[in-house]
N, C-alpha and C. Protein backbone atom coordinates (compact mmCIF):
# COMPACT_ATOMS: atom_id res chain seq x y z
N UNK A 1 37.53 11.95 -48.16
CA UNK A 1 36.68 10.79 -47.81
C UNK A 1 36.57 10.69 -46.29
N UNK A 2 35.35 10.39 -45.77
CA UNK A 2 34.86 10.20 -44.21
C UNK A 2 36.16 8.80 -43.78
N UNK A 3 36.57 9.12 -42.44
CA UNK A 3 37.18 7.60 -42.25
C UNK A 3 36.18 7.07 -41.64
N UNK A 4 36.46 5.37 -41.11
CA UNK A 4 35.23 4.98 -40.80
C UNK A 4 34.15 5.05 -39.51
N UNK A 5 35.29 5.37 -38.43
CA UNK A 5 35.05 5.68 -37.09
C UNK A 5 34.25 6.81 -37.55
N UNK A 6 34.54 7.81 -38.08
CA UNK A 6 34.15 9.14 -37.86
C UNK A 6 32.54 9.04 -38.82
N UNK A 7 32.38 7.94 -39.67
CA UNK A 7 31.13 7.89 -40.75
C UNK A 7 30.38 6.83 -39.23
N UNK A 8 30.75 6.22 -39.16
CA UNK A 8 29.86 6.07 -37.84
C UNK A 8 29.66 6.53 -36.40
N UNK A 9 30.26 7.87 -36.54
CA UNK A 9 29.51 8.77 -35.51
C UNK A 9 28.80 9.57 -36.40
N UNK A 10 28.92 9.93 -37.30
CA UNK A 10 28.04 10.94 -37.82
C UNK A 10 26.35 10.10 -37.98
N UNK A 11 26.45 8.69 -38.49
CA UNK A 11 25.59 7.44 -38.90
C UNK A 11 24.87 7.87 -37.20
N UNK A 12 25.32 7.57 -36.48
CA UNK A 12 24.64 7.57 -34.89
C UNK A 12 24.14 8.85 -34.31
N UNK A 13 25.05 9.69 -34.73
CA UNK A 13 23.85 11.13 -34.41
C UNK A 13 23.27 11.59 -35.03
N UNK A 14 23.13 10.93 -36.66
CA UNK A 14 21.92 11.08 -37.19
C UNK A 14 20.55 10.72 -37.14
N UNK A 15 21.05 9.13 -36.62
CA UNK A 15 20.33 7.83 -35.92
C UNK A 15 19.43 8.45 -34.37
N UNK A 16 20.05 9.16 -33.59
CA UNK A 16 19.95 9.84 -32.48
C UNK A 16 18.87 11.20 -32.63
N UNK A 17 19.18 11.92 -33.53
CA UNK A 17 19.17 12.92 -33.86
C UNK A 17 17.47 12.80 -34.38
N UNK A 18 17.32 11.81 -35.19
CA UNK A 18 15.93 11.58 -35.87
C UNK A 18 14.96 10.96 -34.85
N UNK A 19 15.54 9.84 -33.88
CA UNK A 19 14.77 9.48 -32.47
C UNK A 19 14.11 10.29 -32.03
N UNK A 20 14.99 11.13 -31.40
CA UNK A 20 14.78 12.54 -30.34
C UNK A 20 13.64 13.20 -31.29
N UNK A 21 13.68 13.46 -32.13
CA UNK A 21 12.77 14.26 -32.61
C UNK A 21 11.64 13.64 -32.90
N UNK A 22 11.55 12.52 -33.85
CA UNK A 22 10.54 12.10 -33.29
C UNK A 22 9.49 11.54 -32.25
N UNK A 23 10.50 11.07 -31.24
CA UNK A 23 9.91 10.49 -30.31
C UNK A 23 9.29 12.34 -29.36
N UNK A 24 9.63 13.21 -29.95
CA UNK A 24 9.27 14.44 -29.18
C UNK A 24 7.70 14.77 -29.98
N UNK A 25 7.90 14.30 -31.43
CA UNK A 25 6.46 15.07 -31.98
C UNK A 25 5.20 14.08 -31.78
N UNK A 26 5.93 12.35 -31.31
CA UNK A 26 4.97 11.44 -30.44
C UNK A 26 4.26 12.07 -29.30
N UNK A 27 5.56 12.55 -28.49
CA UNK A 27 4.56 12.91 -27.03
C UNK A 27 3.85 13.88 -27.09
N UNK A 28 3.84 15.02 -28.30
CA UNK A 28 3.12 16.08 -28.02
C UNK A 28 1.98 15.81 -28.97
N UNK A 29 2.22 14.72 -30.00
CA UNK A 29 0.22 14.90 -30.87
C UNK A 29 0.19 13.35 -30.15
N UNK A 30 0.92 12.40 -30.29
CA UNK A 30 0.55 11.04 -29.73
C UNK A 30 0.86 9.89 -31.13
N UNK A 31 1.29 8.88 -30.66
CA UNK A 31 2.36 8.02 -31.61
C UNK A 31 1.53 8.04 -32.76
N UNK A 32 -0.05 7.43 -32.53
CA UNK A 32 -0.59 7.15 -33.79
C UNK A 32 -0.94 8.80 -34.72
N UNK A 33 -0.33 9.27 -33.98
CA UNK A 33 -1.22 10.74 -35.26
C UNK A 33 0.22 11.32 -35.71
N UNK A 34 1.15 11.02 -35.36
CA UNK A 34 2.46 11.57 -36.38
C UNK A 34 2.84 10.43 -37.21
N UNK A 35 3.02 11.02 -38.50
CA UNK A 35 3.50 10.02 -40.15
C UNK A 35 4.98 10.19 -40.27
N UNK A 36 5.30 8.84 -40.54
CA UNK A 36 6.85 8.78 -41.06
C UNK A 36 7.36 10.69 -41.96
N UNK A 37 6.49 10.51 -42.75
CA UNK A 37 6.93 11.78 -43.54
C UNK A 37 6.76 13.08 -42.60
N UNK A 38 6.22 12.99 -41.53
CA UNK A 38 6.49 14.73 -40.83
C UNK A 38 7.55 14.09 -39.87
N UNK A 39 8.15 13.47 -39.64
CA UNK A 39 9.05 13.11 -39.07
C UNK A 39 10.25 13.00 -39.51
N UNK A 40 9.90 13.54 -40.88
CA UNK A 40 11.50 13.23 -41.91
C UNK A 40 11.35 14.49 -42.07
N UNK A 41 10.43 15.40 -42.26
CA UNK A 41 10.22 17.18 -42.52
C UNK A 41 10.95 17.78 -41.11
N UNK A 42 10.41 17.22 -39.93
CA UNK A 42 11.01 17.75 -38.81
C UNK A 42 12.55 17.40 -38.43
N UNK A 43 13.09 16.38 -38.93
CA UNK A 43 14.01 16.15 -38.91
C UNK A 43 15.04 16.48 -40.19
N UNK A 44 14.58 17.22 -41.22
CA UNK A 44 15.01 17.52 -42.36
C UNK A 44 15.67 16.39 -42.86
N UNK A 45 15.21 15.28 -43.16
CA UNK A 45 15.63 13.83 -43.66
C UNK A 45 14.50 13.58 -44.65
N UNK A 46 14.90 13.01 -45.80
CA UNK A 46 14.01 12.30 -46.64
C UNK A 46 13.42 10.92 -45.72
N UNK A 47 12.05 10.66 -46.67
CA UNK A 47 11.26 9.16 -45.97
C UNK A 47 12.46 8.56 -46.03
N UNK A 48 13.33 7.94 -46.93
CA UNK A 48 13.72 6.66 -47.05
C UNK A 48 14.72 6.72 -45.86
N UNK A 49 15.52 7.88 -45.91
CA UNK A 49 16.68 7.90 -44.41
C UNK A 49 16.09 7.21 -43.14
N UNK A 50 14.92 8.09 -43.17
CA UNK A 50 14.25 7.56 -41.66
C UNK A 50 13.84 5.64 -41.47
N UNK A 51 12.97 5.85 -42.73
CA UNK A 51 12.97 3.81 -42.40
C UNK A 51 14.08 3.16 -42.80
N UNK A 52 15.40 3.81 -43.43
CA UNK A 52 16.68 2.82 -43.78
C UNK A 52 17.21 3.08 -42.20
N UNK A 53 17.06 3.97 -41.20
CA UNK A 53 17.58 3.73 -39.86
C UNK A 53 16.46 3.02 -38.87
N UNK A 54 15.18 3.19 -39.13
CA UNK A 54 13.94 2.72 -38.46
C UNK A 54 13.28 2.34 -39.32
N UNK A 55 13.16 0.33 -39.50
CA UNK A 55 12.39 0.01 -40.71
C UNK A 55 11.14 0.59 -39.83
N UNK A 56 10.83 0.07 -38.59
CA UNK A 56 9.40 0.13 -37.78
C UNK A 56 9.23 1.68 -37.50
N UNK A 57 7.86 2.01 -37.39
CA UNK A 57 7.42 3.02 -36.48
C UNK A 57 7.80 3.29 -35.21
N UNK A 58 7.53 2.04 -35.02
CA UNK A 58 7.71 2.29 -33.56
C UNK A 58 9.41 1.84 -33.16
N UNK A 59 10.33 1.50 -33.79
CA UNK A 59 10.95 1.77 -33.78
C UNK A 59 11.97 2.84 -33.65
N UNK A 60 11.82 3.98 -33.65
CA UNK A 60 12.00 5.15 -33.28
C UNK A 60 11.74 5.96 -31.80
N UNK A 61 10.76 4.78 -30.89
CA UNK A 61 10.51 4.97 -29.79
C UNK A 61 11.67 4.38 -29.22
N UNK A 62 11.73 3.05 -29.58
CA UNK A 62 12.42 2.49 -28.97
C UNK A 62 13.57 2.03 -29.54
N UNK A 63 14.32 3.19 -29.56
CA UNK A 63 15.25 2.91 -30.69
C UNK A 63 17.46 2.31 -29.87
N UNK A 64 17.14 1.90 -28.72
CA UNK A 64 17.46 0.97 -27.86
C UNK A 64 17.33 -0.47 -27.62
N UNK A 65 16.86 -0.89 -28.88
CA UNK A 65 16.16 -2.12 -28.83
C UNK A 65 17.23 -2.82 -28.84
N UNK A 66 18.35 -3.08 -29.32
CA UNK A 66 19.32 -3.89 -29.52
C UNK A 66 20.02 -4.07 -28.05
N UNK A 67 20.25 -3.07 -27.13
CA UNK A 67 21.28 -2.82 -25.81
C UNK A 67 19.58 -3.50 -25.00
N UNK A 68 18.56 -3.39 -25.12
CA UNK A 68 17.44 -4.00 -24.68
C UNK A 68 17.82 -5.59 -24.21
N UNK A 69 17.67 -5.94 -25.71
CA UNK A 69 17.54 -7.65 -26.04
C UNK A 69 18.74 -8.21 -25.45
N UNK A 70 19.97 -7.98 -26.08
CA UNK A 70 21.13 -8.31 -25.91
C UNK A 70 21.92 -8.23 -24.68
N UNK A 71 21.37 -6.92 -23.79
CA UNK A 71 22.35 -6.72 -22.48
C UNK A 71 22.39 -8.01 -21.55
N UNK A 72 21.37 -8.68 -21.20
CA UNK A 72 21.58 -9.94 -20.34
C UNK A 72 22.33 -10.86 -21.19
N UNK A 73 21.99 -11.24 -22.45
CA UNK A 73 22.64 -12.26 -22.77
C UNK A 73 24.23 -11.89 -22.89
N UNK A 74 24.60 -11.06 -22.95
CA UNK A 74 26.06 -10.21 -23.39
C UNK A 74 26.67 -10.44 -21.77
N UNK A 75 25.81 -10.20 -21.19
CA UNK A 75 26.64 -9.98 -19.40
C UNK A 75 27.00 -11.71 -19.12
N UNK A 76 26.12 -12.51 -20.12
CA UNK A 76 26.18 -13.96 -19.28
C UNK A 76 27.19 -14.76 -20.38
N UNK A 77 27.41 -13.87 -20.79
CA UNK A 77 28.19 -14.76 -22.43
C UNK A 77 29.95 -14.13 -21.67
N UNK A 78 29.96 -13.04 -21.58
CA UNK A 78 31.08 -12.00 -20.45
C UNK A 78 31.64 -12.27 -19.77
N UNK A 79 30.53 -12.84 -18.80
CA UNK A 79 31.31 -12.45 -17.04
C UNK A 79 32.29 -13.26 -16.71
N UNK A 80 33.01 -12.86 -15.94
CA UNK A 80 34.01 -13.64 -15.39
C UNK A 80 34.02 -15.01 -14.77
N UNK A 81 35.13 -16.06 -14.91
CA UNK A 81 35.20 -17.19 -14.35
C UNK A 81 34.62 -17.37 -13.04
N UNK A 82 33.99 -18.62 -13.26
CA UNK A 82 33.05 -18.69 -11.58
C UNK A 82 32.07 -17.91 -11.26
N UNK A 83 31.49 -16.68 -11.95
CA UNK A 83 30.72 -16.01 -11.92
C UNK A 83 29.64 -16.67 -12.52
N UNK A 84 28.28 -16.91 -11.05
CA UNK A 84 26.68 -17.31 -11.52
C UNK A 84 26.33 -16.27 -12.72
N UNK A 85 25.41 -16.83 -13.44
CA UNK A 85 24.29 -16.52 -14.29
C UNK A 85 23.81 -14.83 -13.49
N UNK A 86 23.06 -15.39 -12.69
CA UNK A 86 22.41 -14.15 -11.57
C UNK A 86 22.96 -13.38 -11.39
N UNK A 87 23.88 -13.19 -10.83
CA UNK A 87 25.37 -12.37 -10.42
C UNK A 87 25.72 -11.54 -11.32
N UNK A 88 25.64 -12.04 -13.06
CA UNK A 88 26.14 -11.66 -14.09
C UNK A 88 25.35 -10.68 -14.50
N UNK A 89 23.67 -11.02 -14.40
CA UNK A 89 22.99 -10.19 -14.98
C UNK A 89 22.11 -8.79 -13.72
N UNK A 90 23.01 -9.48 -12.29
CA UNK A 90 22.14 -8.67 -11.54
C UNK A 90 23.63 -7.25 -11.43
N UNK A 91 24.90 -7.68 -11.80
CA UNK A 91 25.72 -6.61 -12.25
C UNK A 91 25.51 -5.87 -13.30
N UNK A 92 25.05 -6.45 -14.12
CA UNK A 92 24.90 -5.80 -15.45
C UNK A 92 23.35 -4.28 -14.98
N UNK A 93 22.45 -5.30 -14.43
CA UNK A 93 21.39 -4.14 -14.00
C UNK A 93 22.06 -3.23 -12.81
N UNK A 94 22.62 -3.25 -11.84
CA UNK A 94 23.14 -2.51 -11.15
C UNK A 94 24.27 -1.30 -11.84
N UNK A 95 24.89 -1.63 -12.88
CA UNK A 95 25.37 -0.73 -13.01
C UNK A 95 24.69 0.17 -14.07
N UNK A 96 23.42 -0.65 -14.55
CA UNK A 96 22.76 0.51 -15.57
C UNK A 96 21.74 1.24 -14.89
N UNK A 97 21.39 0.64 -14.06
CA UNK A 97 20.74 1.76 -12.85
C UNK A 97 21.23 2.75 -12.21
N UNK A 98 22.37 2.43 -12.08
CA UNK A 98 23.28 3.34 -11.40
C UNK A 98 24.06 4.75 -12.54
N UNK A 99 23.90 4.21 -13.77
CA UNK A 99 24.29 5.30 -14.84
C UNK A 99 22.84 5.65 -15.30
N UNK A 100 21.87 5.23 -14.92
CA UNK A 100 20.47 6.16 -15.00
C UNK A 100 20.21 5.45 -16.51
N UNK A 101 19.99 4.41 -17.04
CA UNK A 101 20.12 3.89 -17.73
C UNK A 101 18.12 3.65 -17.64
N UNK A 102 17.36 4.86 -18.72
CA UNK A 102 16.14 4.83 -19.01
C UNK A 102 15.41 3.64 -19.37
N UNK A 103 16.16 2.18 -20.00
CA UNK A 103 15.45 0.97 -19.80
C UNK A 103 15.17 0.45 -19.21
N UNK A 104 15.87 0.52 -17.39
CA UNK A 104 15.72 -0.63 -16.80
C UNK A 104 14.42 0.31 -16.15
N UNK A 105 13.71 1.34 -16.42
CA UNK A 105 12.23 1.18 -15.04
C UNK A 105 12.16 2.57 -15.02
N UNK A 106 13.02 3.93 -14.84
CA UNK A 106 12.65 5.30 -14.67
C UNK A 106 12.86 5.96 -15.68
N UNK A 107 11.80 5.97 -16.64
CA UNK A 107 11.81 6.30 -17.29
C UNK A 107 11.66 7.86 -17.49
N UNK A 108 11.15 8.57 -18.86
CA UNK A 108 10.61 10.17 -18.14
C UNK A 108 8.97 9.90 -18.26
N UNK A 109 8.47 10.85 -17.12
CA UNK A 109 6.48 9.95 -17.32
C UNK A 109 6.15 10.42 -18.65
N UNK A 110 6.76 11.66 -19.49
CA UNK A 110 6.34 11.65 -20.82
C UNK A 110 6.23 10.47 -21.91
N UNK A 111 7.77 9.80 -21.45
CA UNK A 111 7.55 8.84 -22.43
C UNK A 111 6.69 7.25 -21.77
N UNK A 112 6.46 7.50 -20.58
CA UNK A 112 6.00 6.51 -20.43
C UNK A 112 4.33 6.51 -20.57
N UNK A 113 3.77 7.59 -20.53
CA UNK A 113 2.53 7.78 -20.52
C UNK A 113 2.24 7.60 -22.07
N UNK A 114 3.58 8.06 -23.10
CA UNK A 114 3.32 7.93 -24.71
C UNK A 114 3.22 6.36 -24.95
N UNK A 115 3.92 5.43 -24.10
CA UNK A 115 3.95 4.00 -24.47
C UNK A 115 2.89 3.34 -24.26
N UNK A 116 2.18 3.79 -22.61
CA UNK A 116 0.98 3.59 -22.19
C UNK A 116 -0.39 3.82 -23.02
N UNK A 117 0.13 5.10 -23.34
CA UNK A 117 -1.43 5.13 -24.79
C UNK A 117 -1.14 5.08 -25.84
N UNK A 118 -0.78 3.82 -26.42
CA UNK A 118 -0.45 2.85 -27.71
C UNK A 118 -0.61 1.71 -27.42
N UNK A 119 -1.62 0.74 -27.95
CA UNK A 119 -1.72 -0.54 -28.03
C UNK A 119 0.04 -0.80 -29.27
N UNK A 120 0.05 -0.01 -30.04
CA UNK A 120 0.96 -0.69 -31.01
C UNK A 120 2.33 -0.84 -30.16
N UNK A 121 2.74 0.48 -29.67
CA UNK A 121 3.97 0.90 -28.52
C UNK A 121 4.22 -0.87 -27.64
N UNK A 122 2.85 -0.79 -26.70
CA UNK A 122 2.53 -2.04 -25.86
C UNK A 122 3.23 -3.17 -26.45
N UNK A 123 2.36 -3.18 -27.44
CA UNK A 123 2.67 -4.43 -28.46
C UNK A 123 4.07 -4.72 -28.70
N UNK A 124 4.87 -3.94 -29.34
CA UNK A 124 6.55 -3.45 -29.39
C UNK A 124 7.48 -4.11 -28.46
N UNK A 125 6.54 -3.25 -27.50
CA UNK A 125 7.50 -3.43 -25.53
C UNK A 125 7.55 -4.92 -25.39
N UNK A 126 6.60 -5.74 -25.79
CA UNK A 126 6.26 -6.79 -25.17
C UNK A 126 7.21 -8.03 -25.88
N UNK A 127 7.13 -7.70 -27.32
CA UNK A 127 7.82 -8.51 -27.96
C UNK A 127 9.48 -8.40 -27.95
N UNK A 128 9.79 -7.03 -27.63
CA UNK A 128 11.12 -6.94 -26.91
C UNK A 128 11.66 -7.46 -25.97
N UNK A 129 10.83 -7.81 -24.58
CA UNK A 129 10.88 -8.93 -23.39
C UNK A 129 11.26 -9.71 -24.27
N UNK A 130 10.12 -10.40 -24.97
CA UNK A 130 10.38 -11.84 -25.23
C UNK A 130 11.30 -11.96 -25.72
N UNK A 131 11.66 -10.98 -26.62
CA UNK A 131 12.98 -11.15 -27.69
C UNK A 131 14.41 -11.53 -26.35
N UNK A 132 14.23 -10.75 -25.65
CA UNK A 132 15.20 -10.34 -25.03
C UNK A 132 15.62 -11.90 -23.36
N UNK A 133 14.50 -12.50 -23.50
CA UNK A 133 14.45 -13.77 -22.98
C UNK A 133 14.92 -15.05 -23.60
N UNK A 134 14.88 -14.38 -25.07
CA UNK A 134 14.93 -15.71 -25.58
C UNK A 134 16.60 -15.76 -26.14
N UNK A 135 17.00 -14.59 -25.83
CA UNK A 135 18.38 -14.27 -26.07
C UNK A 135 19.53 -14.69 -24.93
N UNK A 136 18.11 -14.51 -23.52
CA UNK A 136 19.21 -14.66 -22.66
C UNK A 136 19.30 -16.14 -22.68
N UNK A 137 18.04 -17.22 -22.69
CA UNK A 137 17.63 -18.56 -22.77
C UNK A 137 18.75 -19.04 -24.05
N UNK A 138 19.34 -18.91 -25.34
CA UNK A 138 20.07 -19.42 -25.95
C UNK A 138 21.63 -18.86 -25.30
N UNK A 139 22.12 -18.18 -24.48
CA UNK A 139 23.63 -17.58 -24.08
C UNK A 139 23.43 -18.68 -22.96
N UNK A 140 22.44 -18.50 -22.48
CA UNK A 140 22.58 -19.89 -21.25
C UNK A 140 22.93 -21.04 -21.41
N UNK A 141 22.28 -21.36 -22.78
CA UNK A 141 22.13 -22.93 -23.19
C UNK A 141 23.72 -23.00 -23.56
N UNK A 142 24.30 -21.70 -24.17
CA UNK A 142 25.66 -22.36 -25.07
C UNK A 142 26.72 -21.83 -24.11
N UNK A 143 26.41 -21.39 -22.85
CA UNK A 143 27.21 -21.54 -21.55
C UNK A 143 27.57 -22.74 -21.44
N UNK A 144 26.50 -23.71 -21.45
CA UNK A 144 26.30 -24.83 -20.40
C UNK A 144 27.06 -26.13 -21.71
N UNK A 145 26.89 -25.66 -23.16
CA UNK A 145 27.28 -26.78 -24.21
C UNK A 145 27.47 -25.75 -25.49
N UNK A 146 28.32 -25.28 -25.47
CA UNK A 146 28.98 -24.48 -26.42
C UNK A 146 28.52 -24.42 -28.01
N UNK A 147 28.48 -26.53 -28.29
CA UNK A 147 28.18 -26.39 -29.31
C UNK A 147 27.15 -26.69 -29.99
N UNK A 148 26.23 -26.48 -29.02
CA UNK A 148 24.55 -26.65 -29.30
C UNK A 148 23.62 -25.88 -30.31
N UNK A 149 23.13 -26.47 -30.59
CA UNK A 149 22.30 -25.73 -31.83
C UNK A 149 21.77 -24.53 -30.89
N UNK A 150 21.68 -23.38 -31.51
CA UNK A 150 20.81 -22.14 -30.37
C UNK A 150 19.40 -22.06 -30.50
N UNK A 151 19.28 -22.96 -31.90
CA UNK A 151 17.87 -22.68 -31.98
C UNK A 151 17.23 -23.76 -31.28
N UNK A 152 17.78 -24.63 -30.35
CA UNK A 152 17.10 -25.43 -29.66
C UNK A 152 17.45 -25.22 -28.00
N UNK A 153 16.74 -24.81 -27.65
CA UNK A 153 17.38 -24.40 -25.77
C UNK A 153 16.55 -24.91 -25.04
N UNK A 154 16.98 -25.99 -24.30
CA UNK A 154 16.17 -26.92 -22.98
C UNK A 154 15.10 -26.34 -22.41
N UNK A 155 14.18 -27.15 -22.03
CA UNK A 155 12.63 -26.69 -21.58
C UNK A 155 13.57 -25.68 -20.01
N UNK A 156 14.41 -26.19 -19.15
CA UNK A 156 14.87 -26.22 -17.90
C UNK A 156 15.55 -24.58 -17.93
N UNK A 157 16.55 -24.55 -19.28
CA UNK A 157 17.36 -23.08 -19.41
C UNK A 157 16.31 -22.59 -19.91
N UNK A 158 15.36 -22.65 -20.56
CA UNK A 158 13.78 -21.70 -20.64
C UNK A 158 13.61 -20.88 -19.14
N UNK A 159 12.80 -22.16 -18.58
CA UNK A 159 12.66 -21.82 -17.34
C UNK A 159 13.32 -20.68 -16.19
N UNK A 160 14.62 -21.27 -16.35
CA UNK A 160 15.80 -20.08 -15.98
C UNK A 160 15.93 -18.67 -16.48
N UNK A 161 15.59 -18.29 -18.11
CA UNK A 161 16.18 -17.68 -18.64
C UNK A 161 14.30 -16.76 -17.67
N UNK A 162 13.45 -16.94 -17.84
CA UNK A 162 12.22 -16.53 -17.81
C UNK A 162 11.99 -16.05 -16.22
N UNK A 163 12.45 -16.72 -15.64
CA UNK A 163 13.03 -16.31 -13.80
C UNK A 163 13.74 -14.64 -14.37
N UNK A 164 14.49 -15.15 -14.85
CA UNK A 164 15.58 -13.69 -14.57
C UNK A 164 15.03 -12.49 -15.80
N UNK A 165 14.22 -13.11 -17.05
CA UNK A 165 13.76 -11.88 -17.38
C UNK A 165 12.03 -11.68 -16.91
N UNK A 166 11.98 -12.06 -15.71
CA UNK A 166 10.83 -11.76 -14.76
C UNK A 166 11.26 -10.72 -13.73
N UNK A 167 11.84 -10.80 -13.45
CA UNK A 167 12.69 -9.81 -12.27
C UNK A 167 12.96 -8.67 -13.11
N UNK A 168 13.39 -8.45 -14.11
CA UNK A 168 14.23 -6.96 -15.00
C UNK A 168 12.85 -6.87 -15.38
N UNK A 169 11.82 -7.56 -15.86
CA UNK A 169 10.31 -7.07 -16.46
C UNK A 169 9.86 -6.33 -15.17
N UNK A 170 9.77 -6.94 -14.30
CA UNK A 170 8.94 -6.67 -13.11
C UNK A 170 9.36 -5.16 -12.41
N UNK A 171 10.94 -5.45 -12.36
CA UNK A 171 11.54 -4.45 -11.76
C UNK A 171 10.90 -2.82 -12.77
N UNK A 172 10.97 -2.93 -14.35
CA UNK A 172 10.75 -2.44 -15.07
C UNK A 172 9.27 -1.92 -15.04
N UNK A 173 8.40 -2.39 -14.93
CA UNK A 173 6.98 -2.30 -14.54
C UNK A 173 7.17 -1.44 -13.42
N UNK A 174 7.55 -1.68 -12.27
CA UNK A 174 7.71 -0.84 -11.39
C UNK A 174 7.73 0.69 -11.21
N UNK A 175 8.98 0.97 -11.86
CA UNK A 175 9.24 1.67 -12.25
C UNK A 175 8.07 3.05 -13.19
N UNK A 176 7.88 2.30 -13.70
CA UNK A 176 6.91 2.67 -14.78
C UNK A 176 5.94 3.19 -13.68
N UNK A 177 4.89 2.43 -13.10
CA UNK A 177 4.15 2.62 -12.19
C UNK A 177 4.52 3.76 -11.29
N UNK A 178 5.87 3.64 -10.82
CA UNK A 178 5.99 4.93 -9.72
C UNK A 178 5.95 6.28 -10.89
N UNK A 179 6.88 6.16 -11.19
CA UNK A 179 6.67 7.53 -12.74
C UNK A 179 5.21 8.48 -12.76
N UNK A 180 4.56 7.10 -13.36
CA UNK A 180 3.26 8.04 -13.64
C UNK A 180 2.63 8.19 -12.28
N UNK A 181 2.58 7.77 -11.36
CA UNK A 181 1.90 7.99 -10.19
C UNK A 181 2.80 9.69 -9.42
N UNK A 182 3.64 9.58 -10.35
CA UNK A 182 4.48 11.45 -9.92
C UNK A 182 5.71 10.92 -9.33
N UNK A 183 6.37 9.97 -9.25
CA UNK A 183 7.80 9.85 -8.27
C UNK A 183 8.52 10.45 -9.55
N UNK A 184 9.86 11.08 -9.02
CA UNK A 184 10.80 11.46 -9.35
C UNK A 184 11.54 10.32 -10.19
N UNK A 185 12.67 10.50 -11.20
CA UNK A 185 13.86 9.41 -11.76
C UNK A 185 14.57 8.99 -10.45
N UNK A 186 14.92 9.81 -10.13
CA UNK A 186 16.10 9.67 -8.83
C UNK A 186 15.21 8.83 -7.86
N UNK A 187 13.82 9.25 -7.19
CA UNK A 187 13.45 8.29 -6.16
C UNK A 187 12.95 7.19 -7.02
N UNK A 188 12.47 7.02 -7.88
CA UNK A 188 12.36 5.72 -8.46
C UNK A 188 13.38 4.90 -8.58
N UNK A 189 14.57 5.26 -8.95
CA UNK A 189 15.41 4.58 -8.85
C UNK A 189 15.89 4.16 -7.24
N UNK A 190 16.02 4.38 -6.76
CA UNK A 190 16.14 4.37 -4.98
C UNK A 190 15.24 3.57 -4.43
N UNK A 191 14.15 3.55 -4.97
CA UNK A 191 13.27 2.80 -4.70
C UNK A 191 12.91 1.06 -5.59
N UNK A 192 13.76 1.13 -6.83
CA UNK A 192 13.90 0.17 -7.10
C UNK A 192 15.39 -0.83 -7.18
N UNK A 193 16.11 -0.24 -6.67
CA UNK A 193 17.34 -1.02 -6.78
C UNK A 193 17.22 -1.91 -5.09
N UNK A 194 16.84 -1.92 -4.32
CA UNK A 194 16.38 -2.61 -3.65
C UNK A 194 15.65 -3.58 -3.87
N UNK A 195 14.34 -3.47 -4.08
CA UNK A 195 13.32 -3.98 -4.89
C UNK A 195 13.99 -5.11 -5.55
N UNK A 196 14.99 -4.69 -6.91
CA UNK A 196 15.68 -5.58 -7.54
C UNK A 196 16.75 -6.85 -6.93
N UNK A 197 17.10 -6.17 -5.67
CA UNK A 197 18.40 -7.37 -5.26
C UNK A 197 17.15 -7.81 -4.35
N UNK A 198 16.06 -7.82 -4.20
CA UNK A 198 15.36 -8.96 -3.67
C UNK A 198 14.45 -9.98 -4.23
N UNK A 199 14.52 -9.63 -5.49
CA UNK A 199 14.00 -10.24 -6.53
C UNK A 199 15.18 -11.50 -7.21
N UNK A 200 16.29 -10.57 -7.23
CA UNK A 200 17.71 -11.51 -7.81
C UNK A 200 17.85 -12.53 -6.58
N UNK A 201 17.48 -12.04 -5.12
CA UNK A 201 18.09 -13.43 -4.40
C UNK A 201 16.59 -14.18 -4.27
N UNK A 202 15.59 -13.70 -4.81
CA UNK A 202 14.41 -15.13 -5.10
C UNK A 202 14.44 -16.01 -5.76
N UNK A 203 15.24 -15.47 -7.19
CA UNK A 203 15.21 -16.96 -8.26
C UNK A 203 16.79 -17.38 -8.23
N UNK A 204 17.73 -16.79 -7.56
CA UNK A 204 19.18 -17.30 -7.97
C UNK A 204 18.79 -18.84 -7.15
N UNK A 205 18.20 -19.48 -5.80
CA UNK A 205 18.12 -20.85 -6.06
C UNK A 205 17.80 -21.62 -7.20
N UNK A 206 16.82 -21.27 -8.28
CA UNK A 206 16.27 -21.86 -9.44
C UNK A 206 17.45 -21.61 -10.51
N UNK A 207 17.86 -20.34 -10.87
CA UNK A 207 18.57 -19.74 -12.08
C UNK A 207 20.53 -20.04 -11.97
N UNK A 208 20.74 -20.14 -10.56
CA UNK A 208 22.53 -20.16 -10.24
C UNK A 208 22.93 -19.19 -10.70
């Protein structure tokens, strides 16, 4: 019998394993013209494997979605005593920039040019922000009152939460932009981690 550590590495590089490949037969015909089922042929997986790990299509692009949504709110739920909001999440981006961490902005221009020509992709990306705002907007709220309903978070920690996932959007956009215009991972990144700590000391008066 598998133990369990070891059934969930195998679970993750299968998980991995089916991404990569598909997200490879995306960039070369283009998201909308590859089918779940040649994606389970190329990956030698039955349909059902592939949508029991990716209910979505596009899911498989972005199959990071969870370390997406969750990383700010996780850094602000985390950080250490006395440690601002800002501080929390502008560490959290500094060190995933610094491990080359493909969400926050340098991406490869393959995949960014594949996201770029998809309205559905677009669509995806976008609702991931939000997701990922509204995650940080409830860790804020139950910072501030522990035992608050989450599904209700102040017009004010809105506000806040939307400052700081304006800066990681923006910074992110950036990114994107230098890519396809031909910059390198490495100078994109160089070029945006700056960028970013001047963005973090614009809203930390509003956000703390």
């Amino acid at each position: 019998m598998t133990s369990g550590p070891l059934r969930e590495r195998k679970k993750e590089a299968t998980r991995a394993s089916i991404s990569g490949i598909a997200t490879l037969l995306f960039v070369q015909r283009g998201f909308d013209r590859v089918t779940i089922g040649e994606v389970a042929a190329a990956a030698q997986v039955s349909k059902m494997t592939v949508t029991n790990y990716f209910p979505r299509k596009e899911d498989l692009v972005f199959d990071r979605r969870d370390v997406v949504v969750g990383g700010p709110a996780d850094a602000v739920r985390h950080r250490p005593a006395g440690q601002s909001v800002t501080e929390a999440v502008r560490g959290w981006f500094r060190a995933g920039l610094a491990a080359g961490d493909p969400t926050l902005g340098p991406h490869g221009v393959a995949f960014d040019r594949l996201v770029t020509g998809s309205a559905t992709l677009l669509a995806a990306e976008r609702e991931m922000w939000e997701q990922r705002e509204v995650r940080l907007a409830q860790a804020m709220a139950a910072d501030t009152s522990p035992a608050a309903d989450r599904s209700v978070v102040p017009v004010l920690v809105r506000v806040r939460a939307a400052a700081l996932s304006g800066v990681l959007r923006s910074v992110h956009d950036e990114g994107r932009r230098l890519m396809l215009a031909g910059s390198t991972e490495t100078a994109a990144a160089r070029t945006l981690a700056p960028l970013a700590e001047q963005a973090f000391d614009a809203v930390q008066p509003l956000v703390g």
